[in-house]
C-alpha atoms as a PDB file:
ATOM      1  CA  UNK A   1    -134.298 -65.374 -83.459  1.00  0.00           C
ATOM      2  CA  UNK A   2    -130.334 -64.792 -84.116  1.00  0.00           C
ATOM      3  CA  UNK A   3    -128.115 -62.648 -81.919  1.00  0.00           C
ATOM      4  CA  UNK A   4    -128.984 -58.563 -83.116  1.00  0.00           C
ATOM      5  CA  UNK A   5    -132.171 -59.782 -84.987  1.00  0.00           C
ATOM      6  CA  UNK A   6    -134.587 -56.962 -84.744  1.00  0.00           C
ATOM      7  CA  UNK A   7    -138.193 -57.611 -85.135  1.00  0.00           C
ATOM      8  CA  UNK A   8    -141.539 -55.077 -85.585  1.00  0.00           C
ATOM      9  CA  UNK A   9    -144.727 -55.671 -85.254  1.00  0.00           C
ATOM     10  CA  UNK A  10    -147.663 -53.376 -84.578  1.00  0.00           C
ATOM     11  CA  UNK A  11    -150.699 -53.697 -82.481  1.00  0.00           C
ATOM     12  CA  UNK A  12    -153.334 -51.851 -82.236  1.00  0.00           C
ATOM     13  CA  UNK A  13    -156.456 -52.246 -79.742  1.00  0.00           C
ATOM     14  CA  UNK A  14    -159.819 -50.470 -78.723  1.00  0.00           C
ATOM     15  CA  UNK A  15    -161.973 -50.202 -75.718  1.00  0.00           C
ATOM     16  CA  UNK A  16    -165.601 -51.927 -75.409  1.00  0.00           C
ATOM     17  CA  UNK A  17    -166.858 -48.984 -73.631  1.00  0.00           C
ATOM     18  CA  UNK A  18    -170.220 -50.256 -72.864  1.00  0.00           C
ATOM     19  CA  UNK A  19    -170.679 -53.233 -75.133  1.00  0.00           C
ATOM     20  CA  UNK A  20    -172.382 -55.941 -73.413  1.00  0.00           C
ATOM     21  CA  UNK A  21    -170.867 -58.304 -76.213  1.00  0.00           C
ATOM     22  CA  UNK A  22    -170.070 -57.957 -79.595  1.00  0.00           C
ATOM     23  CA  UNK A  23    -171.371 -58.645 -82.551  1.00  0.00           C
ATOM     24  CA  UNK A  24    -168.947 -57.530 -84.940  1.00  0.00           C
ATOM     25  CA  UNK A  25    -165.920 -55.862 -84.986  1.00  0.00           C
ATOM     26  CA  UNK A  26    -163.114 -54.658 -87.915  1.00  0.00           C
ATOM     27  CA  UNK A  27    -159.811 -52.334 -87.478  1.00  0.00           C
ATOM     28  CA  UNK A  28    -162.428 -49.324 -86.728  1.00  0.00           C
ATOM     29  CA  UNK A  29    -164.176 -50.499 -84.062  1.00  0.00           C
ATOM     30  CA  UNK A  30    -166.545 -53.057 -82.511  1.00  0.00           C
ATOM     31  CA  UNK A  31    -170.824 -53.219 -82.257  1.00  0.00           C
ATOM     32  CA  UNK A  32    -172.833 -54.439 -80.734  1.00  0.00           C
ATOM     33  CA  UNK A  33    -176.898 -55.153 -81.919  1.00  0.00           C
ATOM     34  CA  UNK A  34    -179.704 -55.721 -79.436  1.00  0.00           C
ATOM     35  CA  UNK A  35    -183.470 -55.675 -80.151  1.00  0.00           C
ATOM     36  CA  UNK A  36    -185.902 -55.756 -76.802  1.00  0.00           C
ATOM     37  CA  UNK A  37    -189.976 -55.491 -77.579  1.00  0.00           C
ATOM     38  CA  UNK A  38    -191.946 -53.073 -75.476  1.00  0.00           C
ATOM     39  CA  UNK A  39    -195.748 -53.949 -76.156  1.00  0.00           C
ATOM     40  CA  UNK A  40    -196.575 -53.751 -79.813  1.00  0.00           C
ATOM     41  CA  UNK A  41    -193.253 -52.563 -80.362  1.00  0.00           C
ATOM     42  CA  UNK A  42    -189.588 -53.850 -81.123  1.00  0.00           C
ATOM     43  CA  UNK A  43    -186.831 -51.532 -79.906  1.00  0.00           C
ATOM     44  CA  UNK A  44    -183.403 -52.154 -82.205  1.00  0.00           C
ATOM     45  CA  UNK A  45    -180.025 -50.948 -80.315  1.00  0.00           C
ATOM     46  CA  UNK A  46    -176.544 -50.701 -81.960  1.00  0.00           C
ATOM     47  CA  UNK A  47    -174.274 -50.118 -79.623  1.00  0.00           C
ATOM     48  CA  UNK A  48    -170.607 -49.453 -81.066  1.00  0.00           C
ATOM     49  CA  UNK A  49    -167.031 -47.703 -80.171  1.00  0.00           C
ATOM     50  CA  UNK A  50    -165.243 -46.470 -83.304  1.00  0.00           C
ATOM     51  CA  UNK A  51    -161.476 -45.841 -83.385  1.00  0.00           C
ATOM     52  CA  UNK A  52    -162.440 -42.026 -84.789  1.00  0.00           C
ATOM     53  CA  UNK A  53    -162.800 -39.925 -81.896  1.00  0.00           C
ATOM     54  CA  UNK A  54    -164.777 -36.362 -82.597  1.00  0.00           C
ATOM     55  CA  UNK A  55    -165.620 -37.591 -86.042  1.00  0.00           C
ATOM     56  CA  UNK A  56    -169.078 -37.175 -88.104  1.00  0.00           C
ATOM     57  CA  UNK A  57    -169.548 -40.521 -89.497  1.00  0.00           C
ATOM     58  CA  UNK A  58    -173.317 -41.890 -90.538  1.00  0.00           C
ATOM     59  CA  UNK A  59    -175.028 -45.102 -88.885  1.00  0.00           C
ATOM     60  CA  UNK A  60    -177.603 -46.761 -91.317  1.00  0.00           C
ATOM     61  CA  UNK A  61    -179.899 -49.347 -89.853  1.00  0.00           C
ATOM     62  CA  UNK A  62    -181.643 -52.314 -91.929  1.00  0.00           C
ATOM     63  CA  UNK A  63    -184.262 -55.416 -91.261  1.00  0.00           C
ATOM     64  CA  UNK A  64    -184.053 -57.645 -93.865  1.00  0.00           C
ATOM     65  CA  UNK A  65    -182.239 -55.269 -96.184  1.00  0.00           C
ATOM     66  CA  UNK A  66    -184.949 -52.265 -95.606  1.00  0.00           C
ATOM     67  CA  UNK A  67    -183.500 -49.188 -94.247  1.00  0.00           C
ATOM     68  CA  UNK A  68    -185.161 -48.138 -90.647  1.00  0.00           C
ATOM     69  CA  UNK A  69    -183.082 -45.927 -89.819  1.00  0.00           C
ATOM     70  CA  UNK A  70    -180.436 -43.101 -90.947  1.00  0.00           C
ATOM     71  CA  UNK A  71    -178.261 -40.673 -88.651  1.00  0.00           C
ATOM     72  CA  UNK A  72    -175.664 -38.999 -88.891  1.00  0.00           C
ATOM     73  CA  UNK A  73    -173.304 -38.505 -85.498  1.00  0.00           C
ATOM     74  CA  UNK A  74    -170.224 -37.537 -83.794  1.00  0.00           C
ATOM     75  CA  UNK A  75    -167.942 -40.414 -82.190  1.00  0.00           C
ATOM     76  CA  UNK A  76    -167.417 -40.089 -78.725  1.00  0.00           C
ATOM     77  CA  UNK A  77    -164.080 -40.192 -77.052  1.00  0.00           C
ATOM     78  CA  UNK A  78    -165.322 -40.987 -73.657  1.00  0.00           C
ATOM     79  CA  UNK A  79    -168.924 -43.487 -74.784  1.00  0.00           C
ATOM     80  CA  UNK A  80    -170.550 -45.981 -76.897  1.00  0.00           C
ATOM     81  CA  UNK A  81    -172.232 -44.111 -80.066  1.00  0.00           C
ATOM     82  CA  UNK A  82    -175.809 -45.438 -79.901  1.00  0.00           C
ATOM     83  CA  UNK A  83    -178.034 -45.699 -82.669  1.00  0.00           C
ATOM     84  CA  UNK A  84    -181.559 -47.139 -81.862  1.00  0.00           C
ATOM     85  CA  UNK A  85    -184.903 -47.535 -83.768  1.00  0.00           C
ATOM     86  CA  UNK A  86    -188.341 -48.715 -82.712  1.00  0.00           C
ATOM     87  CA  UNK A  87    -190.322 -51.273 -85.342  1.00  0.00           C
ATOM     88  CA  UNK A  88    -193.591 -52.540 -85.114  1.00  0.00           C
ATOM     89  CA  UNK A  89    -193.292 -56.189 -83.644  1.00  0.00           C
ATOM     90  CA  UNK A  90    -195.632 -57.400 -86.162  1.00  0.00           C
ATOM     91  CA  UNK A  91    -193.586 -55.844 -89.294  1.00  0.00           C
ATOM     92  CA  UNK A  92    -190.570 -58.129 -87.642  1.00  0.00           C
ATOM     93  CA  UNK A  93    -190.782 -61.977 -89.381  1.00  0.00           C
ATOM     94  CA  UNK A  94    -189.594 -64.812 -87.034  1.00  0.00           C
ATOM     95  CA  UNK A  95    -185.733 -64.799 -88.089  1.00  0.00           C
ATOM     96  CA  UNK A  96    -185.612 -61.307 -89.845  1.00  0.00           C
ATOM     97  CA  UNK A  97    -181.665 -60.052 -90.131  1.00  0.00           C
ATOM     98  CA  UNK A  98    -181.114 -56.651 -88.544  1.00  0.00           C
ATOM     99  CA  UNK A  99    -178.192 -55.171 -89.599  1.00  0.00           C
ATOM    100  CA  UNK A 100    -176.229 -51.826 -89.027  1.00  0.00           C
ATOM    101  CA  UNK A 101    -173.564 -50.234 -91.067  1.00  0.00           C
ATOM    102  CA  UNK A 102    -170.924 -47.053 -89.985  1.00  0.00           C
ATOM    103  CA  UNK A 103    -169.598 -45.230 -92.949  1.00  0.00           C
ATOM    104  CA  UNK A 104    -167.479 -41.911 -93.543  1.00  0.00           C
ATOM    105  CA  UNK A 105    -168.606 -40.997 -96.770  1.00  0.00           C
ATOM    106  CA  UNK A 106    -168.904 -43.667 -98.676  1.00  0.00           C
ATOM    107  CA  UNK A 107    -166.254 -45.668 -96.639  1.00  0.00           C
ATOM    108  CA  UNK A 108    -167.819 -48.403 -94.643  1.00  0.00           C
ATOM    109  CA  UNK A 109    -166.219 -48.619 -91.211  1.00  0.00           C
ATOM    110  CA  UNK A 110    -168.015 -51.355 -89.407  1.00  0.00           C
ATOM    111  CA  UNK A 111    -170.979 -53.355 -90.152  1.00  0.00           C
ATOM    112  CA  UNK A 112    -172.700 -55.985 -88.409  1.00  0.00           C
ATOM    113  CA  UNK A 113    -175.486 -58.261 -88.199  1.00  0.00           C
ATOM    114  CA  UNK A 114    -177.658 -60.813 -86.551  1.00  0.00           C
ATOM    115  CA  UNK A 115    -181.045 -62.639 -86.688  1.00  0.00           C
ATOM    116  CA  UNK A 116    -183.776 -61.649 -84.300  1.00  0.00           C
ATOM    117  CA  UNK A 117    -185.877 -64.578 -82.972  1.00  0.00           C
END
């Protein structure tokens, strides 16, 4: 840097409120995906903080590409948005991909996957 040089740069940052880890994360937010079985049955958790306080936005839930779940919610400004499902552990195949996706309109905010064992 020379004498007077002026530089910019911008930064930008989030909180994890109550990720345990994260999956994924873009300029919107982070997620994170969890599944946990309860007898017979699967229970599939995204957990996420979006950078859009107050705003409707809509969570869509997939294993292997098949939709499980819709909603449509309001981001926090104080929590995690959750967005869960429960599956039949016998409709899950060793290594399905369970995936979420957060859109505003047809925007996609954050998205995120991972392979259940």
């Amino acid at each position: 840097m020379v004498a007077n040089e002026v530089q910019q740069r911008s930064e930008s940052y989030f909180p994890t409120l109550g990720l345990r880890e994260i999956t994924a994360a873009s300029e919107n937010g982070a997620v994170y995906l969890s599944s946990s079985e309860a007898g017979a049955d699967t229970l599939l958790s995204a957990v996420a903080t979006l950078t859009l306080p107050d705003q409707a936005i809509r969570a869509k839930l997939r294993l292997d590409g098949d939709p499980v779940r819709e909603q449509d919610v309001i981001v926090s400004t104080t929590a995690s948005t959750t967005v869960s499902a429960i599956v039949a552990s016998s409709q899950i195949p060793s290594g399905a991909i369970f995936e979420v996706e957060f859109l505003q309109g047809e925007t996609s905010l954050l998205s995120g996957h991972v392979a259940l064992d």
